[in-house]
PDB file of N, CA and C in Angstrom:
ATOM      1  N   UNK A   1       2.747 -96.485-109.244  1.00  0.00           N
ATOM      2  CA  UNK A   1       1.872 -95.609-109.990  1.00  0.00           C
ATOM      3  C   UNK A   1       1.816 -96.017-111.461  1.00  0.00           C
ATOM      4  N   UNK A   2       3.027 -96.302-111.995  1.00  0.00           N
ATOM      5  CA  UNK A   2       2.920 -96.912-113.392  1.00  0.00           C
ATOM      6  C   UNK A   2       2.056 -98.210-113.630  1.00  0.00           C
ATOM      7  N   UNK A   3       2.037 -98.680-112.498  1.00  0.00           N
ATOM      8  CA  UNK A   3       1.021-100.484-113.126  1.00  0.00           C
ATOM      9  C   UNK A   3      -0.372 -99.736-112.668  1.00  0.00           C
ATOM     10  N   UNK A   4      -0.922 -99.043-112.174  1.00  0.00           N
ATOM     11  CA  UNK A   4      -2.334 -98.305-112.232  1.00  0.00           C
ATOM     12  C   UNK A   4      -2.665 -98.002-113.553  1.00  0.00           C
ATOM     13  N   UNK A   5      -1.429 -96.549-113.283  1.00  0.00           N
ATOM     14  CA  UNK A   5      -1.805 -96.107-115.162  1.00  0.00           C
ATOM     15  C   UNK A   5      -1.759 -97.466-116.576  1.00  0.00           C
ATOM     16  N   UNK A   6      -0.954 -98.168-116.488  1.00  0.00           N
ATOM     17  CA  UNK A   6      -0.995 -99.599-117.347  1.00  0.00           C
ATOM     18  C   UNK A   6      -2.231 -99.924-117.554  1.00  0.00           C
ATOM     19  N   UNK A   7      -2.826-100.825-115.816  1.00  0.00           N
ATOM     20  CA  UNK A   7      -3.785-101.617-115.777  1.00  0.00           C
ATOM     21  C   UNK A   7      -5.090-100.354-116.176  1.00  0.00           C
ATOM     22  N   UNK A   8      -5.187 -99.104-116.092  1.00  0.00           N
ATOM     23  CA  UNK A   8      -5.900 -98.406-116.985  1.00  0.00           C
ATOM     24  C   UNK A   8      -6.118 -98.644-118.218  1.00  0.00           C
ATOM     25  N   UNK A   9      -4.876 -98.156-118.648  1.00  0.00           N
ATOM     26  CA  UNK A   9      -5.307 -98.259-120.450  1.00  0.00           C
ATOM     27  C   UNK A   9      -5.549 -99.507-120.800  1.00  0.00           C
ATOM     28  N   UNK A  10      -5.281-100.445-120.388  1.00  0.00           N
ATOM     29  CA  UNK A  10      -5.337-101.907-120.620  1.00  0.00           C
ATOM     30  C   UNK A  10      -6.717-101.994-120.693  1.00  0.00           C
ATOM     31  N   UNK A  11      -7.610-101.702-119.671  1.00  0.00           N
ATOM     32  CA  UNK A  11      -8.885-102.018-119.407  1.00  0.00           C
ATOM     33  C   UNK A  11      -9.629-101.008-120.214  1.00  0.00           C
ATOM     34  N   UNK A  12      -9.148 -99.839-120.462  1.00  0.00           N
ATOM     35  CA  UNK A  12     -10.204 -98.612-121.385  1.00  0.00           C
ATOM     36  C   UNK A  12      -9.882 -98.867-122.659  1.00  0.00           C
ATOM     37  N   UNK A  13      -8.673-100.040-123.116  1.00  0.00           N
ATOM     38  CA  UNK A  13      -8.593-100.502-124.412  1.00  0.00           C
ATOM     39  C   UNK A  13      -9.204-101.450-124.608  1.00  0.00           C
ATOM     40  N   UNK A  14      -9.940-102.449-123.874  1.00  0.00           N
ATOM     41  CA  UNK A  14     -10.581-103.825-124.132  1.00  0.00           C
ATOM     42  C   UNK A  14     -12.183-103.244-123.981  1.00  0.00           C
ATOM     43  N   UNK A  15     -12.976-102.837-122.982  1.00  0.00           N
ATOM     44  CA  UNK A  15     -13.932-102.157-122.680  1.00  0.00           C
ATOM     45  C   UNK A  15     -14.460-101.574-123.745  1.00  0.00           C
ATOM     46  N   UNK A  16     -14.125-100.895-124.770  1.00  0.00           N
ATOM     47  CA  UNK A  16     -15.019-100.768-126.004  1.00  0.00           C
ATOM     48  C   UNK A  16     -14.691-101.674-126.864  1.00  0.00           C
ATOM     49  N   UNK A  17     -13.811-103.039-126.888  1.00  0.00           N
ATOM     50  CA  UNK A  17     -13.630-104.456-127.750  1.00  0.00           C
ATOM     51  C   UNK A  17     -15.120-104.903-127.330  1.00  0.00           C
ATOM     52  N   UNK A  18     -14.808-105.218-126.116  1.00  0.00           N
ATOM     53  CA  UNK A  18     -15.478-106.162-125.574  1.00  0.00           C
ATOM     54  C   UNK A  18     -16.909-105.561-125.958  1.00  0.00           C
ATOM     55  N   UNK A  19     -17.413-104.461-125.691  1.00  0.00           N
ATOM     56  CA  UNK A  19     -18.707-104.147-125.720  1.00  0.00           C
ATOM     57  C   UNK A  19     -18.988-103.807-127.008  1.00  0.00           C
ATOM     58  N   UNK A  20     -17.837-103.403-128.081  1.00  0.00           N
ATOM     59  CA  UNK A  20     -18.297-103.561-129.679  1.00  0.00           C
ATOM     60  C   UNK A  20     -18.766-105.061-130.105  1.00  0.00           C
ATOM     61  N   UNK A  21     -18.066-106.014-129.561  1.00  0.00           N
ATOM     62  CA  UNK A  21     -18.328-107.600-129.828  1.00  0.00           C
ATOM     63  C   UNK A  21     -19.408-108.161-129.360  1.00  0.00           C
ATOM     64  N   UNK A  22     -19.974-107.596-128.070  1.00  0.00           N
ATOM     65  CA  UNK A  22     -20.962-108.295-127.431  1.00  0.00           C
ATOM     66  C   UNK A  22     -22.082-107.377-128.625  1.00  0.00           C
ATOM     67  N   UNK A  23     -22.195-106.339-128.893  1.00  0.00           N
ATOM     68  CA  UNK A  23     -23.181-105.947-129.862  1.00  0.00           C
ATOM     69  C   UNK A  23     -23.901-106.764-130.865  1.00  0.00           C
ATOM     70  N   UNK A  24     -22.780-107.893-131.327  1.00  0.00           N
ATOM     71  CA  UNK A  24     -23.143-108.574-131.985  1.00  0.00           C
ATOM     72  C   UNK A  24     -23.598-110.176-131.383  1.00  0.00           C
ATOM     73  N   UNK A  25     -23.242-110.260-130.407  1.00  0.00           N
ATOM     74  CA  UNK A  25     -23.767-111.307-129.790  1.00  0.00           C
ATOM     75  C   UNK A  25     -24.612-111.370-128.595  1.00  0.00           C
ATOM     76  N   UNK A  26     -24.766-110.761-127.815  1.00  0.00           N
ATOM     77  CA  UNK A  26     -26.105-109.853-127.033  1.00  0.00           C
ATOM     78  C   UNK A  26     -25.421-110.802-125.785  1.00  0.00           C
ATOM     79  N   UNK A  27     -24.264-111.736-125.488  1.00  0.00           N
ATOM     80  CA  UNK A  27     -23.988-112.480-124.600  1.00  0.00           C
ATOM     81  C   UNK A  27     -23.773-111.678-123.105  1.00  0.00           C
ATOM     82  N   UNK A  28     -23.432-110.376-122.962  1.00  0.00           N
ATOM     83  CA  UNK A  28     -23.653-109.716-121.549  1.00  0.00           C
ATOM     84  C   UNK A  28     -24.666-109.036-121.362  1.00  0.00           C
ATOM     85  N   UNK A  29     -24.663-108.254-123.154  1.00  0.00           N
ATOM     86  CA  UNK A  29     -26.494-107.464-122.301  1.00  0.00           C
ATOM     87  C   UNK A  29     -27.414-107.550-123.779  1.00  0.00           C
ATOM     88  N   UNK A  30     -28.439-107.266-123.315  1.00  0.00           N
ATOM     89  CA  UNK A  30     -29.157-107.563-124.899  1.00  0.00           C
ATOM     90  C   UNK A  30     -29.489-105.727-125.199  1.00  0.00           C
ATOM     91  N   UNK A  31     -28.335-105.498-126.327  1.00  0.00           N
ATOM     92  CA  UNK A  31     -28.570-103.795-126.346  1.00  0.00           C
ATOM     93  C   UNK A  31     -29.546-103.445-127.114  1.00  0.00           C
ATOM     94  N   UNK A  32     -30.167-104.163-128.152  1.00  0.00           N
ATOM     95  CA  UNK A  32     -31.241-103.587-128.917  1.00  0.00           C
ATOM     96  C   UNK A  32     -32.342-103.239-127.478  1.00  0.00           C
ATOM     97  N   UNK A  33     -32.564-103.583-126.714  1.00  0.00           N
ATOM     98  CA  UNK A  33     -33.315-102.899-125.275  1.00  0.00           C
ATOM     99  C   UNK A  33     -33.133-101.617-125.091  1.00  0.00           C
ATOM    100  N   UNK A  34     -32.060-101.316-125.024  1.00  0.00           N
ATOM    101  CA  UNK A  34     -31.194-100.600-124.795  1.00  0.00           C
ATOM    102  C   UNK A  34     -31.889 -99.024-125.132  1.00  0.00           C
ATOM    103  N   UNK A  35     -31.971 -99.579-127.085  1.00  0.00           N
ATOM    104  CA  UNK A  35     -32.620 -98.452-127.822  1.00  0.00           C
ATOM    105  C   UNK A  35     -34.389 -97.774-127.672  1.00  0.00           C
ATOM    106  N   UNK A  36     -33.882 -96.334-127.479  1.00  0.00           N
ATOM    107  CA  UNK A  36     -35.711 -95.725-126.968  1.00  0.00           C
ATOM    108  C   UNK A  36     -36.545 -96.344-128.019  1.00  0.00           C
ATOM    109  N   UNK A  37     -38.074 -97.053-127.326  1.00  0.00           N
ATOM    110  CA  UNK A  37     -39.038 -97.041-128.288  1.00  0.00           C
ATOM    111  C   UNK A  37     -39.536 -96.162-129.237  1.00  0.00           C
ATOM    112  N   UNK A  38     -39.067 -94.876-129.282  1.00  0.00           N
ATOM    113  CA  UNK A  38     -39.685 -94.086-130.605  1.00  0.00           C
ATOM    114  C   UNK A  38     -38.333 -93.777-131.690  1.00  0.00           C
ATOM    115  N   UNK A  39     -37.331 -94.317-131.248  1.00  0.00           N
ATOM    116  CA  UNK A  39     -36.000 -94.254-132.079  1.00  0.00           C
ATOM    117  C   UNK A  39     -36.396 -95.774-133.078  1.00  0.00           C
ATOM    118  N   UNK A  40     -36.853 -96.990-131.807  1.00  0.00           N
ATOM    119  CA  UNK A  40     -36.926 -98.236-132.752  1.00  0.00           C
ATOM    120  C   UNK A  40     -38.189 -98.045-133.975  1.00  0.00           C
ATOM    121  N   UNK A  41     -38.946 -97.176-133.719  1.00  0.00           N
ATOM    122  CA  UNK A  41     -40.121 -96.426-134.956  1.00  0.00           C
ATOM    123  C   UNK A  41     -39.806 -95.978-135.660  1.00  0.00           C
ATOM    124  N   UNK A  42     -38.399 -95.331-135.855  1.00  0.00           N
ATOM    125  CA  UNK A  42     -38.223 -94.162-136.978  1.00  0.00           C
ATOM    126  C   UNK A  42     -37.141 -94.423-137.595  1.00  0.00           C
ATOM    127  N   UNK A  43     -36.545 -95.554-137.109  1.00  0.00           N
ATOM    128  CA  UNK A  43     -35.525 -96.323-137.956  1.00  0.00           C
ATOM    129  C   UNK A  43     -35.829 -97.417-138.791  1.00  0.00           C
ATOM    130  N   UNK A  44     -35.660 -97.615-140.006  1.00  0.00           N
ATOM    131  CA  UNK A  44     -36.116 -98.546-141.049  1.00  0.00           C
ATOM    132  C   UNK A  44     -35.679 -99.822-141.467  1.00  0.00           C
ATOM    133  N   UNK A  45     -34.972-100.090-140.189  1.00  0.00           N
ATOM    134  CA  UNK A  45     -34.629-101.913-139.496  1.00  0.00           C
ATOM    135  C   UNK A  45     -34.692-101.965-138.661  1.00  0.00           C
ATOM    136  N   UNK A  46     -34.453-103.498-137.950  1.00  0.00           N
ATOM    137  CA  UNK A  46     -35.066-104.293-136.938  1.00  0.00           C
ATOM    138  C   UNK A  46     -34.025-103.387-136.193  1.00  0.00           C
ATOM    139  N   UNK A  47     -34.367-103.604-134.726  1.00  0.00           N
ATOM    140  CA  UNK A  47     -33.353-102.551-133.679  1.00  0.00           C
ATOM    141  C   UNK A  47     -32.107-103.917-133.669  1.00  0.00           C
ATOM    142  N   UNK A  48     -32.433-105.119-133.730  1.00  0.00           N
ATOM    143  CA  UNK A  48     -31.149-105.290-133.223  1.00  0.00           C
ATOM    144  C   UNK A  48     -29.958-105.503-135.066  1.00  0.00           C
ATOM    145  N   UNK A  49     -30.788-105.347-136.069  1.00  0.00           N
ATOM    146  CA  UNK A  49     -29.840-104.656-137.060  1.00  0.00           C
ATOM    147  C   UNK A  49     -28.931-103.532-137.022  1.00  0.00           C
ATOM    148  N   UNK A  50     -29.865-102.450-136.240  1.00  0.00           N
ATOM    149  CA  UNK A  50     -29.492-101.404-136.365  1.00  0.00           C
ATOM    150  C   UNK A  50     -28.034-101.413-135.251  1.00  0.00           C
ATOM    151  N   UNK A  51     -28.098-101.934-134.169  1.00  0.00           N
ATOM    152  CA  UNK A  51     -27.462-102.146-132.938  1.00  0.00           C
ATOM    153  C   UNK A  51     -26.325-103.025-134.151  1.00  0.00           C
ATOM    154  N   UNK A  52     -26.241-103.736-134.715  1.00  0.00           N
ATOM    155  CA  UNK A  52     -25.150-104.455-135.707  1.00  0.00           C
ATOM    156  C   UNK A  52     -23.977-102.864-136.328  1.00  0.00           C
ATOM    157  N   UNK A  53     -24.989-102.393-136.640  1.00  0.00           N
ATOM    158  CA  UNK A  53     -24.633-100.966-137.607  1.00  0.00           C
ATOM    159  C   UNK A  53     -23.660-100.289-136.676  1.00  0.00           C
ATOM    160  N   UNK A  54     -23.984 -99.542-135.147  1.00  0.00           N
ATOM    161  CA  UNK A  54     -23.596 -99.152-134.409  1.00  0.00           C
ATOM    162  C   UNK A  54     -22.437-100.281-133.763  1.00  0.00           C
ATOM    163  N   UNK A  55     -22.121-101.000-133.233  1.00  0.00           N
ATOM    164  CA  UNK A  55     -21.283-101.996-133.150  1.00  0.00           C
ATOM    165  C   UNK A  55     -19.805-101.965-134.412  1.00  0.00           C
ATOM    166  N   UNK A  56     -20.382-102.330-135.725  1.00  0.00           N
ATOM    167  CA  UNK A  56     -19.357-102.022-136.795  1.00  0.00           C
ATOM    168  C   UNK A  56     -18.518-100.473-136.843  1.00  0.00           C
ATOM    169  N   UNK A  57     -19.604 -99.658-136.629  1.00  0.00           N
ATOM    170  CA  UNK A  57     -19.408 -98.221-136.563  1.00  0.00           C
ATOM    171  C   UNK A  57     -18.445 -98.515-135.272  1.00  0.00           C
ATOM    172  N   UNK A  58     -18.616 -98.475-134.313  1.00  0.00           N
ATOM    173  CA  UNK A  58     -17.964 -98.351-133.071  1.00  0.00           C
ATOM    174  C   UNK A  58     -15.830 -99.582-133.203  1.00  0.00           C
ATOM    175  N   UNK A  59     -16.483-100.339-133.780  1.00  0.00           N
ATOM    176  CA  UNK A  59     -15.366-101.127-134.299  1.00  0.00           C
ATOM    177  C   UNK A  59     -14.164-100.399-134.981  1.00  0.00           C
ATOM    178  N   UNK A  60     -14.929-100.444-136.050  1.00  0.00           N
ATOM    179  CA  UNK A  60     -14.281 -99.407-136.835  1.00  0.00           C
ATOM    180  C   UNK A  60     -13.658 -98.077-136.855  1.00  0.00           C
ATOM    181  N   UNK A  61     -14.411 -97.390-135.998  1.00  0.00           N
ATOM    182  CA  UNK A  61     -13.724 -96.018-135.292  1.00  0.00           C
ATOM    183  C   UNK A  61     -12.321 -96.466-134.128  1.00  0.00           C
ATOM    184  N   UNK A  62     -12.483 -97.725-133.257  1.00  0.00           N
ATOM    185  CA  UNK A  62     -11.137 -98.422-132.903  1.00  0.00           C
ATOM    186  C   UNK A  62     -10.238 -98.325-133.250  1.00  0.00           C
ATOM    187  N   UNK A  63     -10.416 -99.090-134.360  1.00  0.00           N
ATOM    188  CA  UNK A  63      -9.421 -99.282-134.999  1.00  0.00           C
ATOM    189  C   UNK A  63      -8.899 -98.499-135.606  1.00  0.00           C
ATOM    190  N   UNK A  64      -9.604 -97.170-136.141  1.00  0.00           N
ATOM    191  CA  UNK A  64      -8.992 -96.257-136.655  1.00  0.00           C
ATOM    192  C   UNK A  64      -7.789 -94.941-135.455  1.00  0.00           C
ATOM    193  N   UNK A  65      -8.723 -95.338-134.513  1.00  0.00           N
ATOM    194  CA  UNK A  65      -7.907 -94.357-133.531  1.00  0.00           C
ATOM    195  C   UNK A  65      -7.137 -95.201-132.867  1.00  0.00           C
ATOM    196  N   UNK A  66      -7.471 -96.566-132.774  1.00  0.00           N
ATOM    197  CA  UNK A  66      -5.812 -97.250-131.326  1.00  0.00           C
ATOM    198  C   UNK A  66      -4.171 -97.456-132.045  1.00  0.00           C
ATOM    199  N   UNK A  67      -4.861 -97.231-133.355  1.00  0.00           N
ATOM    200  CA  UNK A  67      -3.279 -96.933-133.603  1.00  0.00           C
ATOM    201  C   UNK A  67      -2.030 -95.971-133.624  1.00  0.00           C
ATOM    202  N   UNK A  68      -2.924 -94.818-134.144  1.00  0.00           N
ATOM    203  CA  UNK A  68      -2.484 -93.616-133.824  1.00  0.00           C
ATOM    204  C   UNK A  68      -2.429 -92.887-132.330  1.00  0.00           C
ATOM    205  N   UNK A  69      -3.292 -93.225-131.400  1.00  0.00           N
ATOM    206  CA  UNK A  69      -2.809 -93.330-129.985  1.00  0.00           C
ATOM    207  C   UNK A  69      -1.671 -94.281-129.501  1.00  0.00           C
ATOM    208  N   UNK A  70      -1.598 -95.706-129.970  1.00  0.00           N
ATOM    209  CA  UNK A  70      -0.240 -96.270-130.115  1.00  0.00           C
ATOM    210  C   UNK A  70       0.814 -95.480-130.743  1.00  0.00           C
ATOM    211  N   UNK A  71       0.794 -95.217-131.695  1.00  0.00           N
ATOM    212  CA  UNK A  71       2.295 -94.013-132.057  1.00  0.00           C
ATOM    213  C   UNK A  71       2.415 -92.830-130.943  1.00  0.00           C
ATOM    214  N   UNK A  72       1.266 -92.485-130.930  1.00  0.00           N
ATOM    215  CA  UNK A  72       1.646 -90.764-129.697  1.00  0.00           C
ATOM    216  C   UNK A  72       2.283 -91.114-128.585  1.00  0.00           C
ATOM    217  N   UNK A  73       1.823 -92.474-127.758  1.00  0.00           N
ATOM    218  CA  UNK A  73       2.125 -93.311-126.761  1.00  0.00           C
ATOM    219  C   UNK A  73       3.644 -93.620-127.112  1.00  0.00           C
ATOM    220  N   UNK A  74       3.894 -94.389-128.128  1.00  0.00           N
ATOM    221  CA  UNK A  74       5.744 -94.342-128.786  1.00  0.00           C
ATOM    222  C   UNK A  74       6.174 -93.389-128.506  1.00  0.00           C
ATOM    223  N   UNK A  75       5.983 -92.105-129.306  1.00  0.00           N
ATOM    224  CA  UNK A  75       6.571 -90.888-129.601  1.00  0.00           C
ATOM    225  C   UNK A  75       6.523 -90.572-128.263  1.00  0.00           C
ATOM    226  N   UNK A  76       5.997 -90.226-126.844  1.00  0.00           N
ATOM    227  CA  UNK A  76       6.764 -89.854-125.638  1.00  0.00           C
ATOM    228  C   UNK A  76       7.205 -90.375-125.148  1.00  0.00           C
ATOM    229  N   UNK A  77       7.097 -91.841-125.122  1.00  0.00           N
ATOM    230  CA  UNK A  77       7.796 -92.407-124.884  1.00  0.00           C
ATOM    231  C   UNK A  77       9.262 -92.455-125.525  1.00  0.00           C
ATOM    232  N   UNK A  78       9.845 -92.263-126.384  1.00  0.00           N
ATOM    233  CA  UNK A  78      11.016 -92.255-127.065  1.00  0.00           C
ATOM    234  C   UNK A  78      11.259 -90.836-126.848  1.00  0.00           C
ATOM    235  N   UNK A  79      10.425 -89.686-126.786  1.00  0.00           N
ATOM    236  CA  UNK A  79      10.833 -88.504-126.200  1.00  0.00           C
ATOM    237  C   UNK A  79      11.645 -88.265-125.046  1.00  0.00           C
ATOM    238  N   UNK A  80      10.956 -89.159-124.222  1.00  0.00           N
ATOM    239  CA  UNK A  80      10.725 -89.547-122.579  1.00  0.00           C
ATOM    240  C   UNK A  80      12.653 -89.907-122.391  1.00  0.00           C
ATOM    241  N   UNK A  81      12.641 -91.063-123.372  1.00  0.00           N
ATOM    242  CA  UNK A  81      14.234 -91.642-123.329  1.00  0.00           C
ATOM    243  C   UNK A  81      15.464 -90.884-123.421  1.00  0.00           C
ATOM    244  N   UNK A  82      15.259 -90.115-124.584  1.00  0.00           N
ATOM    245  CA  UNK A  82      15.741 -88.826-125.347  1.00  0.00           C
ATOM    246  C   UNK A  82      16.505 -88.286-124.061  1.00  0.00           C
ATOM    247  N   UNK A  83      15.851 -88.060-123.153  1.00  0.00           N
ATOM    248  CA  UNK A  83      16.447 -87.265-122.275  1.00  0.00           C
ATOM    249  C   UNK A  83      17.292 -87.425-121.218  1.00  0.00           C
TER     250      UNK A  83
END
């Protein structure tokens, strides 16, 4: 049961890498498509700029949260031992 739960987080931790990175390189899917035609009208860059924007954004929110889910992940874990 533990290498499930592992091979989980493993994969729900790369899965928004991977798809923040391809944002910028369109190499699995081309996401400016992606975006509705009346969204690509009312935004005041090219869609696949904007798809850059969202990508960084999405990066960046990563990184701000996999670390602090890495400590909580520590902390029961060392709870876990504790006992």
């Amino acid at each position: 049961m533990e290498t499930v739960r592992r091979t989980l987080q493993i994969v729900f931790g790369l899965v928004p890498i991977v798809a923040g990175l391809d944002k910028f390189t369109n190499i699995l899917v081309h996401w400016d498509r992606y975006l509705a035609p009346t969204v690509a009208q009312l935004i005041p860059m090219k869609p696949s700029a904007f798809m850059d924007v969202v990508a960084a954004f999405c990066l960046a929110r990563l990184c701000a949260v996999a670390p602090s889910r890495v400590a909580a992940r520590d902390g029961r874990l060392r709870h876990a031992e504790a006992r």
